[in-house]
N, C-alpha and C. Protein backbone atom coordinates (compact mmCIF):
# COMPACT_ATOMS: atom_id res chain seq x y z
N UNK A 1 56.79 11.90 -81.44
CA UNK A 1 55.72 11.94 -80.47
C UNK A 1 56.33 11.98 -79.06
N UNK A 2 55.51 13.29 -78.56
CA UNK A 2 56.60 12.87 -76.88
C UNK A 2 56.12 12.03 -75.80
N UNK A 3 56.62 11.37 -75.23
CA UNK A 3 56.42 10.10 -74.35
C UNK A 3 56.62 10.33 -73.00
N UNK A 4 55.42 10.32 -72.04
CA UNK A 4 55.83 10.03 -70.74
C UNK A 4 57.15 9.72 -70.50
N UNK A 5 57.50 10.11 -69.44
CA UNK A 5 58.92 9.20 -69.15
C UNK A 5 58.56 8.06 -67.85
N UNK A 6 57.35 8.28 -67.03
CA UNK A 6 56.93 7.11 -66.72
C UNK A 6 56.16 6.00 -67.33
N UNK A 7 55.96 6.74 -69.00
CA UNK A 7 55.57 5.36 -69.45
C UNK A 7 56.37 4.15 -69.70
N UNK A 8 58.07 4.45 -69.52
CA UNK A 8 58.86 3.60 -69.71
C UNK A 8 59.21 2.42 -68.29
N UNK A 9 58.66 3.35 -67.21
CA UNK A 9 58.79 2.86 -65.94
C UNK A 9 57.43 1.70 -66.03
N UNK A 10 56.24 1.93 -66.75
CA UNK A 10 54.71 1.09 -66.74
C UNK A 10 55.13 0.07 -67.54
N UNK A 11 56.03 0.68 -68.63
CA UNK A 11 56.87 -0.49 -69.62
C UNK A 11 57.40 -1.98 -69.48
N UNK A 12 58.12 -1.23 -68.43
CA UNK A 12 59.37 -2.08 -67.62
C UNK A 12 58.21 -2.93 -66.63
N UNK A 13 57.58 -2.23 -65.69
CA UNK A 13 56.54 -2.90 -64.50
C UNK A 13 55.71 -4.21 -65.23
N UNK A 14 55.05 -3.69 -66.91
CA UNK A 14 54.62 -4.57 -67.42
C UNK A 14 54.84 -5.36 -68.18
N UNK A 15 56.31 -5.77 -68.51
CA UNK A 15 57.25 -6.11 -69.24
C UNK A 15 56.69 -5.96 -70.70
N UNK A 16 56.80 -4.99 -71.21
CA UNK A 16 56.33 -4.59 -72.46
C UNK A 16 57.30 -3.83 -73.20
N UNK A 17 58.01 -4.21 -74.26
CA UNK A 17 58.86 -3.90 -75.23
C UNK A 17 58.57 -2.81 -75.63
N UNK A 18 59.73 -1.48 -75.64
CA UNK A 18 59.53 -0.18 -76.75
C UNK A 18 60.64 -0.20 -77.54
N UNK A 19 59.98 0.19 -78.39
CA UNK A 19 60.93 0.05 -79.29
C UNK A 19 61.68 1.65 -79.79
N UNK A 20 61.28 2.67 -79.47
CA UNK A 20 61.85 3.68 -79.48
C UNK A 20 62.00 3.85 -77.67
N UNK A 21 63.30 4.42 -77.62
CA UNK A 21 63.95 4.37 -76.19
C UNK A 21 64.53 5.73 -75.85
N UNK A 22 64.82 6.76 -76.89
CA UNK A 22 65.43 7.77 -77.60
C UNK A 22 65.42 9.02 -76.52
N UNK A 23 63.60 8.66 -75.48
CA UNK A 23 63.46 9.61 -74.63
C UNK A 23 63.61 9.15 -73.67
N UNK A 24 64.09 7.90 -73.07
CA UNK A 24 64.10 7.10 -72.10
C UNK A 24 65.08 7.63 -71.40
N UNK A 25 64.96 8.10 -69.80
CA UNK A 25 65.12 9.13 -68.58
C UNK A 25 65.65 7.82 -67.90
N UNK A 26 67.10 7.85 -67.67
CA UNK A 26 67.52 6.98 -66.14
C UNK A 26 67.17 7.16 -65.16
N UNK A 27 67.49 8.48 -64.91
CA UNK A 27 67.29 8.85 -63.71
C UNK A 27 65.86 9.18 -62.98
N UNK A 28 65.12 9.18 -63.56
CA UNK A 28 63.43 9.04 -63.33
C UNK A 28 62.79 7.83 -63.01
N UNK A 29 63.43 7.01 -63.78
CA UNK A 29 63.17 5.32 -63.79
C UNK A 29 63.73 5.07 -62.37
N UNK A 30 65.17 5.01 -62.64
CA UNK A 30 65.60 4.47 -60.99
C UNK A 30 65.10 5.40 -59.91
N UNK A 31 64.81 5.96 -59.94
CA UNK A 31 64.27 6.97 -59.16
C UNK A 31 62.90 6.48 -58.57
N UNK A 32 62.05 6.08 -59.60
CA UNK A 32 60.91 5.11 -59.49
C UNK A 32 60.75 4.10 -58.73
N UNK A 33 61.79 3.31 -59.40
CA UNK A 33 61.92 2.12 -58.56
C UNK A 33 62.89 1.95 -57.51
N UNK A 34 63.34 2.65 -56.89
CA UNK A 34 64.37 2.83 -55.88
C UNK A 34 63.14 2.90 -54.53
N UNK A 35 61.62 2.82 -54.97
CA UNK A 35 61.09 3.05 -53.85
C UNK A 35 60.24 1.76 -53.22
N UNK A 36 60.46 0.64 -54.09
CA UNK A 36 60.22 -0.23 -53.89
C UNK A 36 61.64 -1.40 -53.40
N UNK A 37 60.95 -2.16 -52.73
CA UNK A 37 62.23 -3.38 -52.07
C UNK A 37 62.96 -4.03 -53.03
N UNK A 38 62.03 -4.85 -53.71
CA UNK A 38 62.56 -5.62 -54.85
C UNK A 38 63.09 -5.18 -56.08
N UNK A 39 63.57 -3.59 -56.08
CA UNK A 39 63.83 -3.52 -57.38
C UNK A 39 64.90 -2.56 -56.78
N UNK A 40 64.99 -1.71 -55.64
CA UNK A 40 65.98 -0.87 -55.29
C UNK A 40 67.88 -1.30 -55.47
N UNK A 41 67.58 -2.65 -55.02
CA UNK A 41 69.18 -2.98 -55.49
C UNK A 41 69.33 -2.84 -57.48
N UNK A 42 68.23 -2.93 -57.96
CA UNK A 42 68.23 -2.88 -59.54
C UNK A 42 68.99 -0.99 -59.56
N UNK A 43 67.94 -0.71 -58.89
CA UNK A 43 67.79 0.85 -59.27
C UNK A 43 69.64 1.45 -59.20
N UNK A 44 70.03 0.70 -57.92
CA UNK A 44 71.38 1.44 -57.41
C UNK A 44 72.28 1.32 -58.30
N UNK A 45 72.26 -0.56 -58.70
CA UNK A 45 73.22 -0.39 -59.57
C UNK A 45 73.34 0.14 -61.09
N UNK A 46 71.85 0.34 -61.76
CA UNK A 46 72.06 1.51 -62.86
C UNK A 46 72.74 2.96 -62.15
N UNK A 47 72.23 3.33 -61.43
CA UNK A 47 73.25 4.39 -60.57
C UNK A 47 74.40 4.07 -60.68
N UNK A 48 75.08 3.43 -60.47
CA UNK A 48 76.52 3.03 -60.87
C UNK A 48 76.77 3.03 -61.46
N UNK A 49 76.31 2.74 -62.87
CA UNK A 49 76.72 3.36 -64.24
C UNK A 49 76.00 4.02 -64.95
N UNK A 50 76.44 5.51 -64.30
CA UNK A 50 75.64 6.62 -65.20
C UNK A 50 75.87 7.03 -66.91
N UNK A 51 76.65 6.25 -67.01
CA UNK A 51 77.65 6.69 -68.52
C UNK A 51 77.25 5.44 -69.67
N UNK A 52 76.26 4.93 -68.88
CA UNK A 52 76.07 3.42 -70.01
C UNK A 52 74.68 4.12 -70.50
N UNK A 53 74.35 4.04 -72.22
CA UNK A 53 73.70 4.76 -72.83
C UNK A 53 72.19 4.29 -72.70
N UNK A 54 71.22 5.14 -72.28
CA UNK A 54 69.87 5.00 -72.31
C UNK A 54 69.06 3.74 -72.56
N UNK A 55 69.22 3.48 -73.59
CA UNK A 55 68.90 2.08 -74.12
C UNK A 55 69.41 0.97 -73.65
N UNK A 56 70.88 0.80 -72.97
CA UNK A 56 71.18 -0.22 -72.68
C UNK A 56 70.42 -0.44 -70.74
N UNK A 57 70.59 0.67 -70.27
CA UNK A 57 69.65 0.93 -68.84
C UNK A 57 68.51 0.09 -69.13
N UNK A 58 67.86 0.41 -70.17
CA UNK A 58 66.43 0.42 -70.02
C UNK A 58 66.53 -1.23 -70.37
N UNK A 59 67.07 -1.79 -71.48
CA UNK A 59 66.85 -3.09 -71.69
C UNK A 59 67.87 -3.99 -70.40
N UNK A 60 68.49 -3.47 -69.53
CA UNK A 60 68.57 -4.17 -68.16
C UNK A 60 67.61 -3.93 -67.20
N UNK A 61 66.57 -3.14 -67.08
CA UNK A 61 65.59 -2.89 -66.27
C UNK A 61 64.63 -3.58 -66.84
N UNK A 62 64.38 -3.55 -68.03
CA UNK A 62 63.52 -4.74 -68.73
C UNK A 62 63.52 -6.12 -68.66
N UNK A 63 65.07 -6.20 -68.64
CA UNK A 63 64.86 -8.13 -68.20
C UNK A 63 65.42 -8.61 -67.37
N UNK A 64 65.24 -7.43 -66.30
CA UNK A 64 66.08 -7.94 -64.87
C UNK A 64 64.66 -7.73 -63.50
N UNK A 65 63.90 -6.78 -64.10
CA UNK A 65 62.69 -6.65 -63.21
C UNK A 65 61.52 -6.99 -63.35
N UNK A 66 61.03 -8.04 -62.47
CA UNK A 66 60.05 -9.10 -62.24
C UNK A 66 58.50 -8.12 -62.62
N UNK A 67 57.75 -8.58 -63.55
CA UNK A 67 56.32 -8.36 -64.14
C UNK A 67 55.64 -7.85 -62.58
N UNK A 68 54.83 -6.80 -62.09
CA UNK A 68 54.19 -6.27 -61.17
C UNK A 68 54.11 -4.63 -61.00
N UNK A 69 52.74 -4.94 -60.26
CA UNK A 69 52.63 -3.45 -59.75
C UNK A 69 53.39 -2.61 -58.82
N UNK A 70 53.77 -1.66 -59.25
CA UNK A 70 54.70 -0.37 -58.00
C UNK A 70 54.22 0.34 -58.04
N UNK A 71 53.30 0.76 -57.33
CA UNK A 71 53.13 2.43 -57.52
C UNK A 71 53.33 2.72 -55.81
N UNK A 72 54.26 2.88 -55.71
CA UNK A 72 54.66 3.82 -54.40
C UNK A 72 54.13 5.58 -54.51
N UNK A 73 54.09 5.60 -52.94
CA UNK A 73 54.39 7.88 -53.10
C UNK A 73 55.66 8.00 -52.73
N UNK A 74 55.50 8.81 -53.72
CA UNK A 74 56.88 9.88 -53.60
C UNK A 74 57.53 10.64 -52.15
N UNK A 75 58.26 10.13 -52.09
CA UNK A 75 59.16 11.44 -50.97
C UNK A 75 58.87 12.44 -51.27
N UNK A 76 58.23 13.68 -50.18
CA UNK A 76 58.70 14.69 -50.57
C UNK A 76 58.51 15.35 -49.42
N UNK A 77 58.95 16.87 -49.34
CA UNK A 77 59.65 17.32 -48.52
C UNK A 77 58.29 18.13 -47.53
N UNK A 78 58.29 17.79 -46.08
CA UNK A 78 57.73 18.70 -45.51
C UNK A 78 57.44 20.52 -45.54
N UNK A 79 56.89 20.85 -45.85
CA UNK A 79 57.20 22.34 -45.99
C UNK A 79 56.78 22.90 -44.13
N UNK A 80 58.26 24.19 -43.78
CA UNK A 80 57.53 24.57 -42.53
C UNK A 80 56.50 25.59 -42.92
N UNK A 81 55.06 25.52 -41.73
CA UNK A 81 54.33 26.43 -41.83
C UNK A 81 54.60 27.74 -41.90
N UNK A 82 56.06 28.13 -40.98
CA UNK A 82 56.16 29.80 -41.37
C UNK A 82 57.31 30.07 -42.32
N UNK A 83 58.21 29.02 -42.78
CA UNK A 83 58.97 29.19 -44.12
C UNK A 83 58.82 30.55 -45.28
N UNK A 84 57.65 30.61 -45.56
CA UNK A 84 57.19 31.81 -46.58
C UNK A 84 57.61 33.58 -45.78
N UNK A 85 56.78 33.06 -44.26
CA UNK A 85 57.33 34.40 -43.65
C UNK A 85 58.13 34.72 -43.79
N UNK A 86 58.72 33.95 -43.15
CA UNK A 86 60.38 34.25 -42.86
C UNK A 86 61.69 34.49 -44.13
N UNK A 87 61.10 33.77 -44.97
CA UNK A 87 61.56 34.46 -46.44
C UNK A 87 61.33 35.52 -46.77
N UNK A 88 59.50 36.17 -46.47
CA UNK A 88 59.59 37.29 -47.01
C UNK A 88 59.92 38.19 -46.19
N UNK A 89 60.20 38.00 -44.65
CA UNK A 89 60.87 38.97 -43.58
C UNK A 89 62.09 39.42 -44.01
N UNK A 90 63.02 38.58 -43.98
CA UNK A 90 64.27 38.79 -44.15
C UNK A 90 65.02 38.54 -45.27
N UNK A 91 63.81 38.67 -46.61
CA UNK A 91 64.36 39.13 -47.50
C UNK A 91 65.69 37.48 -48.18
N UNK A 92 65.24 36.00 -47.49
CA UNK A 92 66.08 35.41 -47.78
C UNK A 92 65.40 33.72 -48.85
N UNK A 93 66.53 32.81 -49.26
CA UNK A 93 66.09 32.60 -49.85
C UNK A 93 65.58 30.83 -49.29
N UNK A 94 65.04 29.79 -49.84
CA UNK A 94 64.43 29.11 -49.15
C UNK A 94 65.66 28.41 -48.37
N UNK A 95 66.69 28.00 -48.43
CA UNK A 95 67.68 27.64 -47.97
C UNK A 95 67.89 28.40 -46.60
N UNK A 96 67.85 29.35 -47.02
CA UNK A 96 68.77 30.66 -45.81
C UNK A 96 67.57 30.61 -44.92
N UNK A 97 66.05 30.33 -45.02
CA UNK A 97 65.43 30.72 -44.87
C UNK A 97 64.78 29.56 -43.39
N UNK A 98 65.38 28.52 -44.03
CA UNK A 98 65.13 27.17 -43.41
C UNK A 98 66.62 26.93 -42.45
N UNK A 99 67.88 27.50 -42.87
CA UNK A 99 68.92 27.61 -41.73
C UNK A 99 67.94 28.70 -40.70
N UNK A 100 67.66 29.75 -40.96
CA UNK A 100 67.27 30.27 -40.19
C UNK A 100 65.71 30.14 -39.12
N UNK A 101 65.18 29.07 -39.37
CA UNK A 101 64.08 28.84 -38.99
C UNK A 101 64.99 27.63 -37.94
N UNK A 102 65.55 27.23 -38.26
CA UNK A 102 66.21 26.53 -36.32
C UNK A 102 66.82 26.94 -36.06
N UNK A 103 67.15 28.34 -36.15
CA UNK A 103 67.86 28.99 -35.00
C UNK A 103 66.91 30.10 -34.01
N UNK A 104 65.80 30.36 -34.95
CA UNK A 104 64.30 31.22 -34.06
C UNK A 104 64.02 30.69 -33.34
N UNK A 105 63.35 31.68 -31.85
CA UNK A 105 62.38 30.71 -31.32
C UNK A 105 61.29 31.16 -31.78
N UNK A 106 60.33 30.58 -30.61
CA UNK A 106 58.57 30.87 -31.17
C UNK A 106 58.32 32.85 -30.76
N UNK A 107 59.46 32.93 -29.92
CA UNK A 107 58.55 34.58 -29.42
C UNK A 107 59.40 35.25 -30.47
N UNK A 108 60.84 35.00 -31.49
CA UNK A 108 61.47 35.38 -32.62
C UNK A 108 59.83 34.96 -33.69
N UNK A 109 59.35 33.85 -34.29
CA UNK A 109 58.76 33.87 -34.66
C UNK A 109 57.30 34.71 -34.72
N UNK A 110 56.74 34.12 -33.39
CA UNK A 110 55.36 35.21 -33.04
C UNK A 110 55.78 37.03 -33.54
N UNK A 111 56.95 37.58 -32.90
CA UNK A 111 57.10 38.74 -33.82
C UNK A 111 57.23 38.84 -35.17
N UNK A 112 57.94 37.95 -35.85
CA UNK A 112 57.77 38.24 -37.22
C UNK A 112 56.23 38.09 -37.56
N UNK A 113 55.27 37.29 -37.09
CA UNK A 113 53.94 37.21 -37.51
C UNK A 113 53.05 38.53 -37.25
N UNK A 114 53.35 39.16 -36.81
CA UNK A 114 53.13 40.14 -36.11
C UNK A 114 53.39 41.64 -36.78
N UNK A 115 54.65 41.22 -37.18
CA UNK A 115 55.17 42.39 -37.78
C UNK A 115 54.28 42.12 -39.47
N UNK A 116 54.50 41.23 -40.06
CA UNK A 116 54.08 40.83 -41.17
C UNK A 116 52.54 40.99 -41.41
N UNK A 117 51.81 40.80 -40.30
CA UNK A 117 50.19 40.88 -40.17
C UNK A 117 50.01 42.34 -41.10
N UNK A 118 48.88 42.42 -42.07
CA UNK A 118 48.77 43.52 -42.77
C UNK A 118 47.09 43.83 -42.07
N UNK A 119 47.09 42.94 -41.69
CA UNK A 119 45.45 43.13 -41.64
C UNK A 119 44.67 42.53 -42.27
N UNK A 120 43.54 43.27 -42.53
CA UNK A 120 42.17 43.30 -43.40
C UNK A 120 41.48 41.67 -43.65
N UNK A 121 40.80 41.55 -44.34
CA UNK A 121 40.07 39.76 -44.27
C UNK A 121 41.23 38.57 -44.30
């Protein structure tokens, strides 16, 4: 049966025993909890040992992290508003695309909008 991999993170939050661990994701977990205070020093040091096997992660996150709610938001990444242009201007890719968006200015920009304008509704 396939298993959330944050159900192991609701697991851990609610100290609730699984007993199959088989799909159990480190790096999702600490990842999880790396966004909270009280558990981020937990999170780092499974980071430190990436090579210790699934199961043993999980049953140190199990009886090392205090019963409670986390639900933090996620980081994630601003997108720029003309990013897409400028990819599809010059033909580059989101990387190249975002070096090149601080080196434009706005009247480099305003022409590409310009040029790109097709028209119609």
């Amino acid at each position: 049966m396939a298993v959330n991999p944050f159900d192991y993170v609701r697991a851990i939050n609610e100290k609730r025993n699984i007993d199959d661990t088989t799909q159990y994701v480190p790096y999702l977990s600490n990842l999880a909890f790396s966004y909270s205070l009280d558990t981020v020093m937990l999170a780092n040091e499974m980071n430190c040992h990436p090579n210790m096997p699934p199961e043993c992660q999980f049953d140190f996150m199990n009886g090392t992290v205090k019963k409670g709610s986390r639900y933090n938001k996620w980081y994630k990444d601003e997108e720029h508003p003309h990013l897409e242009m400028v990819m599809q201007y010059f033909n580059y890719s989101k990387q190249k695309a975002l070096q090149a968006l601080q080196v434009l200015t706005q009247d480099n920009i305003r022409d590409i909008i310009e040029a790109m304008d097709t028209g119609g509704r």
